[in-house]
C-alpha atoms as a PDB file:
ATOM      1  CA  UNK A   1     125.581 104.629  86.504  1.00  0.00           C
ATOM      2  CA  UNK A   2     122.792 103.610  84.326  1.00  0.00           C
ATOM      3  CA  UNK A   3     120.256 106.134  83.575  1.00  0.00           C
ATOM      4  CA  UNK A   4     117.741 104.314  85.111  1.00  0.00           C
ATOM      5  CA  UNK A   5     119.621 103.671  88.236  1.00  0.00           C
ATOM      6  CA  UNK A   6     120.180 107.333  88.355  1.00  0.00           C
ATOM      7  CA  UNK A   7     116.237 108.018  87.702  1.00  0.00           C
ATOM      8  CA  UNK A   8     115.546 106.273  91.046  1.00  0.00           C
ATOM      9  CA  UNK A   9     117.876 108.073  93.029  1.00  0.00           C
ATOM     10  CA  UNK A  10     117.292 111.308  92.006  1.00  0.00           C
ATOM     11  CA  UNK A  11     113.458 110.206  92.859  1.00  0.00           C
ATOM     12  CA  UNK A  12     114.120 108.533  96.206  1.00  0.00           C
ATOM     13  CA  UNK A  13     115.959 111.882  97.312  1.00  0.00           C
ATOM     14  CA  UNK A  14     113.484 114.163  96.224  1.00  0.00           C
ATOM     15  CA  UNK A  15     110.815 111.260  98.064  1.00  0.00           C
ATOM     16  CA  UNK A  16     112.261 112.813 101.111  1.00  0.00           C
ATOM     17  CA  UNK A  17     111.741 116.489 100.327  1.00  0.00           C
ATOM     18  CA  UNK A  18     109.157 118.335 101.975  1.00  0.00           C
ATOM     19  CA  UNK A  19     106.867 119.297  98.628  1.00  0.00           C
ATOM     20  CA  UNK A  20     104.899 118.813  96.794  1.00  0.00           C
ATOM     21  CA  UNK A  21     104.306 116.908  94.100  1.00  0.00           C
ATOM     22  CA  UNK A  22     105.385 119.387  91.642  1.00  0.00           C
ATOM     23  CA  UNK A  23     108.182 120.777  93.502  1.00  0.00           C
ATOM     24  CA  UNK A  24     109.512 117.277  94.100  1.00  0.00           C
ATOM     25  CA  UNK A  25     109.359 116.219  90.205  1.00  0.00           C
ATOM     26  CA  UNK A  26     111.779 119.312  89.374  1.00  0.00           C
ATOM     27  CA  UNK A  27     113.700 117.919  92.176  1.00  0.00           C
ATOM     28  CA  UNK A  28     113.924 114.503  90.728  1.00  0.00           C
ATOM     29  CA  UNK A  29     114.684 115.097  87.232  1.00  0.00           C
ATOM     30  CA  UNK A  30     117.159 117.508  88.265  1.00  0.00           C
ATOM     31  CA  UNK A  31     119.240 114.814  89.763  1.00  0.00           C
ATOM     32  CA  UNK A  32     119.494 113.053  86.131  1.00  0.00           C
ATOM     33  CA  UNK A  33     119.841 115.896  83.930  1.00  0.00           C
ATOM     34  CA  UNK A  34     123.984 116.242  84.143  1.00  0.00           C
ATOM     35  CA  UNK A  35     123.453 113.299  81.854  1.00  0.00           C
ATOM     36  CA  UNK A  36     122.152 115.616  79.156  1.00  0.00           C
ATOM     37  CA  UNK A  37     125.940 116.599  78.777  1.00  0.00           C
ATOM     38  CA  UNK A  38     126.062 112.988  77.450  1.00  0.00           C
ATOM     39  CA  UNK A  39     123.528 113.771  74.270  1.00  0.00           C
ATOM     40  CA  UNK A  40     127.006 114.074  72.819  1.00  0.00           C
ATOM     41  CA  UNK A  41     126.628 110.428  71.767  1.00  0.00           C
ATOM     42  CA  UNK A  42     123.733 111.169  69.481  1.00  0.00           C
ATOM     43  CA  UNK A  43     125.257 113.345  66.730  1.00  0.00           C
ATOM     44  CA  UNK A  44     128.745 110.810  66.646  1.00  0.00           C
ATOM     45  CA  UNK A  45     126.100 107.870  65.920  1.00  0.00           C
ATOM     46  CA  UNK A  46     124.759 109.715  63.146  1.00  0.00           C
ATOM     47  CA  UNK A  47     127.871 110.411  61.631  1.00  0.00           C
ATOM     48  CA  UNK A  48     129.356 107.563  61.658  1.00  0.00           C
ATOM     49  CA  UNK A  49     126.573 105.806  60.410  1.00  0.00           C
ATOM     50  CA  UNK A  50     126.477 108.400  57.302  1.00  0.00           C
ATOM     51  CA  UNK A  51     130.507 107.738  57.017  1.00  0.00           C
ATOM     52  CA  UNK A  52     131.900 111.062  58.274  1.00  0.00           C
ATOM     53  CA  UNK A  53     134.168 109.479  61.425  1.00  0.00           C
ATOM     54  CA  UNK A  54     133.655 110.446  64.880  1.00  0.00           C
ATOM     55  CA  UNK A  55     133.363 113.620  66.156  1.00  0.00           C
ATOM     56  CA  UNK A  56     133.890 112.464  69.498  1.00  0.00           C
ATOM     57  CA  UNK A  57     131.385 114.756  70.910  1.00  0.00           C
ATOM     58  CA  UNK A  58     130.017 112.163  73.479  1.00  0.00           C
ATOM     59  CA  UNK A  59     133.933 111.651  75.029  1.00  0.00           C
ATOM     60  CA  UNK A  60     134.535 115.551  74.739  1.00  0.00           C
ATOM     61  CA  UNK A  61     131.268 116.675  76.815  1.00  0.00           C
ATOM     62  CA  UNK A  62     130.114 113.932  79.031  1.00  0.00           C
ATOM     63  CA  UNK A  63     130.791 114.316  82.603  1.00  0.00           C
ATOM     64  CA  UNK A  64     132.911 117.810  81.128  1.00  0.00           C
ATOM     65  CA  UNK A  65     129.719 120.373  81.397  1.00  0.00           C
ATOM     66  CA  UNK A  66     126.778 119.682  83.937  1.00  0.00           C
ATOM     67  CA  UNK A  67     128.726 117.420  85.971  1.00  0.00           C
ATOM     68  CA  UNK A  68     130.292 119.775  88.597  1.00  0.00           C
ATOM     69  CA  UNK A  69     129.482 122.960  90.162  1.00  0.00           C
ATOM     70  CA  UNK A  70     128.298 124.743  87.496  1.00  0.00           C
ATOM     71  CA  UNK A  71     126.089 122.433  85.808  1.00  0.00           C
ATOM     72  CA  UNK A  72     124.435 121.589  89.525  1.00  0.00           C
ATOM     73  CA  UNK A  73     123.782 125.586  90.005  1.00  0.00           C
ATOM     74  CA  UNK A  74     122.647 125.737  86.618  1.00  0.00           C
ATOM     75  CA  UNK A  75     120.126 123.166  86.463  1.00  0.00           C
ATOM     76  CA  UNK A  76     118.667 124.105  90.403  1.00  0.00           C
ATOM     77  CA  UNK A  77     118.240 127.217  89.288  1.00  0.00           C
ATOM     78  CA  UNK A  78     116.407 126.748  85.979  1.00  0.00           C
ATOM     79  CA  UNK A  79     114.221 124.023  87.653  1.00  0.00           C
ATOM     80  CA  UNK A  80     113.791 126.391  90.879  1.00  0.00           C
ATOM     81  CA  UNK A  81     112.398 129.133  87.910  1.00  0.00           C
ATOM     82  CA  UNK A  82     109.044 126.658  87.382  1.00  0.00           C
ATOM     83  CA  UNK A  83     108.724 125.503  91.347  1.00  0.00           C
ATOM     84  CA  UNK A  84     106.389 127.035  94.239  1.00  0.00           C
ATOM     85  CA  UNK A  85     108.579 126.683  96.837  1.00  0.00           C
ATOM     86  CA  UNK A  86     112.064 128.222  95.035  1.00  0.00           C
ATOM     87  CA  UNK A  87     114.543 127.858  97.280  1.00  0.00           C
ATOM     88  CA  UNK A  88     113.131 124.500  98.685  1.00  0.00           C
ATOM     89  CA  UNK A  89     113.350 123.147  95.038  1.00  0.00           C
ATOM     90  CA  UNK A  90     116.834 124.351  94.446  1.00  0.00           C
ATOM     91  CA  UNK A  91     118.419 123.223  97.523  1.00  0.00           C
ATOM     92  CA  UNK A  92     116.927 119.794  96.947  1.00  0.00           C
ATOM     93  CA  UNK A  93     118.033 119.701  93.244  1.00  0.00           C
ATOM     94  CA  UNK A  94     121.257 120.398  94.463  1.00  0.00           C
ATOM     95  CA  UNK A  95     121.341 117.420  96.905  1.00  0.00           C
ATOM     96  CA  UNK A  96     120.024 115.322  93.863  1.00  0.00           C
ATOM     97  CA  UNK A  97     122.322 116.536  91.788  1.00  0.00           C
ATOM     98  CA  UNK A  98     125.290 115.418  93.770  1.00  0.00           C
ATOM     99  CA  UNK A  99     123.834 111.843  94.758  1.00  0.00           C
ATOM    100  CA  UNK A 100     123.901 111.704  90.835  1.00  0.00           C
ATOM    101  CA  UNK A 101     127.768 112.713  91.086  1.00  0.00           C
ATOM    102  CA  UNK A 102     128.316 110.434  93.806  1.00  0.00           C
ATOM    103  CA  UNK A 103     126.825 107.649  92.585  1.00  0.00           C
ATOM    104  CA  UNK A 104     129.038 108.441  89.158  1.00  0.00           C
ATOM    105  CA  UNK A 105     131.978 108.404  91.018  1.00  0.00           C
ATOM    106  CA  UNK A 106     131.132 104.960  92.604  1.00  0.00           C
ATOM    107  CA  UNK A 107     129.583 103.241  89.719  1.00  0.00           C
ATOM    108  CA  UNK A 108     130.307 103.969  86.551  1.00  0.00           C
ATOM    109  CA  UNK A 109     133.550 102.351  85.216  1.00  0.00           C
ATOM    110  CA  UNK A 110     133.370 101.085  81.447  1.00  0.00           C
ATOM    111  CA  UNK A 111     133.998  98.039  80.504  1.00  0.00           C
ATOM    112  CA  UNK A 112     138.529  98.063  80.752  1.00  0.00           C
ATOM    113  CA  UNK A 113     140.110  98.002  84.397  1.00  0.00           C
ATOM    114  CA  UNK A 114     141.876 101.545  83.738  1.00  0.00           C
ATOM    115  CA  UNK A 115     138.330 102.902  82.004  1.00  0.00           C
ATOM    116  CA  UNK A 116     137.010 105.207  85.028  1.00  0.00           C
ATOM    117  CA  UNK A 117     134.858 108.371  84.851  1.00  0.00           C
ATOM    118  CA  UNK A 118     136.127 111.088  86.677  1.00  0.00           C
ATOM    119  CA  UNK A 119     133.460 114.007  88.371  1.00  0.00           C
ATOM    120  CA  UNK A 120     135.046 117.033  87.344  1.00  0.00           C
ATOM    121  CA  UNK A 121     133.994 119.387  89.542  1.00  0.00           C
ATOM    122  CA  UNK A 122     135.259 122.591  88.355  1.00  0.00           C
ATOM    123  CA  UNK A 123     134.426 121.907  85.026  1.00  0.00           C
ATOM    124  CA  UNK A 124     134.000 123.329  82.368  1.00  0.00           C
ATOM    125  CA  UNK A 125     136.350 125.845  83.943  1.00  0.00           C
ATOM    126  CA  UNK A 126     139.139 124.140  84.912  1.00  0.00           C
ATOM    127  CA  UNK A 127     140.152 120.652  85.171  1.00  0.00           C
ATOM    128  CA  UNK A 128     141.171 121.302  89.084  1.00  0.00           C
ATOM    129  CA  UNK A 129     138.958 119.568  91.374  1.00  0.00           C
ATOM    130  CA  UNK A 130     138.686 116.475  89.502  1.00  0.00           C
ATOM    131  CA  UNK A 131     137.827 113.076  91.917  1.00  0.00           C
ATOM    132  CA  UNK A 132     138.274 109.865  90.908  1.00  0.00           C
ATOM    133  CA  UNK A 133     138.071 106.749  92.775  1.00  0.00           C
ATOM    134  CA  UNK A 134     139.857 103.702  91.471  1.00  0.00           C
ATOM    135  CA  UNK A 135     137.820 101.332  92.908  1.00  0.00           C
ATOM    136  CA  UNK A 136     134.914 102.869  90.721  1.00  0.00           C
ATOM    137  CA  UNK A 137     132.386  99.602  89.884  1.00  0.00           C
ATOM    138  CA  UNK A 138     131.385  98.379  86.444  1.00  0.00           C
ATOM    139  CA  UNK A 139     128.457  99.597  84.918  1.00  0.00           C
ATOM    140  CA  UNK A 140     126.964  96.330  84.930  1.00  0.00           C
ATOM    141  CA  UNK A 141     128.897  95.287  88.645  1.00  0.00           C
ATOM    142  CA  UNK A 142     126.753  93.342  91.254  1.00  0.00           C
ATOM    143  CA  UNK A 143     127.199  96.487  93.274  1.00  0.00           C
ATOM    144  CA  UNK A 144     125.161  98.407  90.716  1.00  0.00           C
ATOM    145  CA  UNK A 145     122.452  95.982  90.038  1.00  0.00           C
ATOM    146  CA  UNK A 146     122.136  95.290  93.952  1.00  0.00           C
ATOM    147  CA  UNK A 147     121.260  98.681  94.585  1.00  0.00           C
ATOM    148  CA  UNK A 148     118.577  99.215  91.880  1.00  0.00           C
ATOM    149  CA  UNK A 149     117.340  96.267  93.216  1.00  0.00           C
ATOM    150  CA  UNK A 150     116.848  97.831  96.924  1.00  0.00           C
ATOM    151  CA  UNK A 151     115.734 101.147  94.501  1.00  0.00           C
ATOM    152  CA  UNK A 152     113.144  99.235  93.285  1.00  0.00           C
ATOM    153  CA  UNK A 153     111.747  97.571  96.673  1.00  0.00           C
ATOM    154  CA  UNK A 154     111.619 101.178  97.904  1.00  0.00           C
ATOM    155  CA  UNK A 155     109.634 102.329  94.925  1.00  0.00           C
ATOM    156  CA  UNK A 156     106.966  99.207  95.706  1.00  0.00           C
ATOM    157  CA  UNK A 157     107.206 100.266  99.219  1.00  0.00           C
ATOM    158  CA  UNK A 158     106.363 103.897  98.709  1.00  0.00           C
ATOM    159  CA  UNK A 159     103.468 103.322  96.440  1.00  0.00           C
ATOM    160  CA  UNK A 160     101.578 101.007  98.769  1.00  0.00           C
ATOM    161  CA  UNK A 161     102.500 103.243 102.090  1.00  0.00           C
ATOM    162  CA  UNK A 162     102.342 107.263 100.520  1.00  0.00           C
ATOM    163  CA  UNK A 163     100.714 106.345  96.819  1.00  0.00           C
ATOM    164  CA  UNK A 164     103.962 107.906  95.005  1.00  0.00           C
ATOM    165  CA  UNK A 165     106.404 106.363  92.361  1.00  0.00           C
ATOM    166  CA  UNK A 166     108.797 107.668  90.162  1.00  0.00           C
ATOM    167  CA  UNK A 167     106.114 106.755  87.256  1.00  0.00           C
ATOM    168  CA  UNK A 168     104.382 110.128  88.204  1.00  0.00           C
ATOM    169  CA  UNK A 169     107.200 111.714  86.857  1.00  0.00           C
ATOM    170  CA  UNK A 170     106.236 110.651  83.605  1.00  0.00           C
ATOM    171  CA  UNK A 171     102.795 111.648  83.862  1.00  0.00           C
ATOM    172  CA  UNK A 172      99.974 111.733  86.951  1.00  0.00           C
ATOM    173  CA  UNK A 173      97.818 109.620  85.517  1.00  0.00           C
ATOM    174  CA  UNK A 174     100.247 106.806  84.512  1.00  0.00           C
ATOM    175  CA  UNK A 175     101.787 107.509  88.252  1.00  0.00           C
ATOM    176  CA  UNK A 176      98.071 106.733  89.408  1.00  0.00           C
ATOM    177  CA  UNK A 177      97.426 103.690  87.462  1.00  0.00           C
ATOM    178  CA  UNK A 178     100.949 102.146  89.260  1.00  0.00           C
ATOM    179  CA  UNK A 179     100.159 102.966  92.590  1.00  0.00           C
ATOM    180  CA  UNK A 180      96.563 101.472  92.356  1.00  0.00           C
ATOM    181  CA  UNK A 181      97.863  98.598  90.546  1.00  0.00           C
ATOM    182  CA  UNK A 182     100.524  97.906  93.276  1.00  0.00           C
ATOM    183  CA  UNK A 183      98.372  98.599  96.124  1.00  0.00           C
ATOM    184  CA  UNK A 184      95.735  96.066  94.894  1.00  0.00           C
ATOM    185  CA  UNK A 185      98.088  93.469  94.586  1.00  0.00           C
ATOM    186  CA  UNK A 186      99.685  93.706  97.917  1.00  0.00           C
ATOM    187  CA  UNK A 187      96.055  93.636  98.899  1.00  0.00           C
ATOM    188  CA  UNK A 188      95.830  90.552  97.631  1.00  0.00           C
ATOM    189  CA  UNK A 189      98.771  89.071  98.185  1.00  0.00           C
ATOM    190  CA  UNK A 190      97.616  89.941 102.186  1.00  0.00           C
ATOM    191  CA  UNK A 191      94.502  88.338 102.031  1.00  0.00           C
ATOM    192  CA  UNK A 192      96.407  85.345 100.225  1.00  0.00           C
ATOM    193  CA  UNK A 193      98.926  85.163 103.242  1.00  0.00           C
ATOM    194  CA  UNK A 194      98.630  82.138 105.583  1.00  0.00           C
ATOM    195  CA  UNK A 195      97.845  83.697 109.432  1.00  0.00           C
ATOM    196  CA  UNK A 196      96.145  86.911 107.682  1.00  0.00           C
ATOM    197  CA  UNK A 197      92.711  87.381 108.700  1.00  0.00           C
ATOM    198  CA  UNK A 198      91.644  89.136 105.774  1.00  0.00           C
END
């Protein structure tokens, strides 16, 4: 799925976590960081724009090295080494981590019929293990957009009812400056309301 897709779920699992807001920011970017396997694509854009060929680095590693068991154990653990609540933090990474998998294995076919992305789950041990679905959605598929969509409405929802939004994740104050922002507006937009009395 698209990274940003994948941003809000990690965020609206780790919404439902009991901790704080520390604790619940490993949590989150736990759940998109089996995509750092993908950085792959980074050093075959560079070559190929300085003329050496391919590498093929992103095809080798993506969805081969944090996307199963391993990486999910991995990346809990090293994200469970800077929480307060340890085991809390990894057993919630965890969960992320495998809505990220799931939501892989539902959404996020390339662009040909026969292109899907299995979720290796032994890997990068063995290739046992492996699921694939062949109904797996486009990237771009109505399926995908409609559920960012909903992502989205529950991000609006959650900063005007708790004051929290994924944009904390990229810094408290910024996070801060959203919520405000939202809640004012929906403020507004009350008062605005026909059959609101203020």
């Amino acid at each position: 799925m698209n990274p940003i897709t994948h941003l809000l779920v990690s965020w609206t699992v780790a919404e439902a976590a009991p901790l704080d807001d520390r604790d619940r920011a490993i949590a989150a970017w736990a759940g998109i960081a089996p995509d750092l396997d993908g950085l792959g694509a980074l050093p075959d854009l560079i070559a190929r724009a300085l003329g050496y060929g391919d590498p093929a680095y992103y095809g080798r590693f993506h969805h081969a090295l944090l996307h199963g068991a391993f990486g999910a154990v991995l990346i809990s653990a090293a994200g469970a080494l800077c929480a307060r609540r340890r085991w809390s933090a990894f057993g919630w990474s965890l969960l992320a981590i495998h809505a990220h998998f799931l939501c892989d294995l539902v959404g996020s076919r390339g662009p040909a019929l026969d292109d899907i992305w299995p979720v290796p789950y032994l890997a990068p041990f063995s290739e046992r293990l492996t699921f694939a679905w062949s109904g797996q959605w486009a990237l771009n598929a109505w399926q995908n957009i409609l559920l960012t969509l909903l992502l989205i409405c529950f991000v609006f929802f959650r900063a005007v009812t708790a004051g929290r939004s994924p944009v904390t994740l990229f810094g408290k104050a910024a996070g801060e400056v959203f919520v405000e922002t939202v809640r004012a507006r929906w403020r507004r937009l009350r008062r605005s309301s026909p059959g609101t009395d203020g």
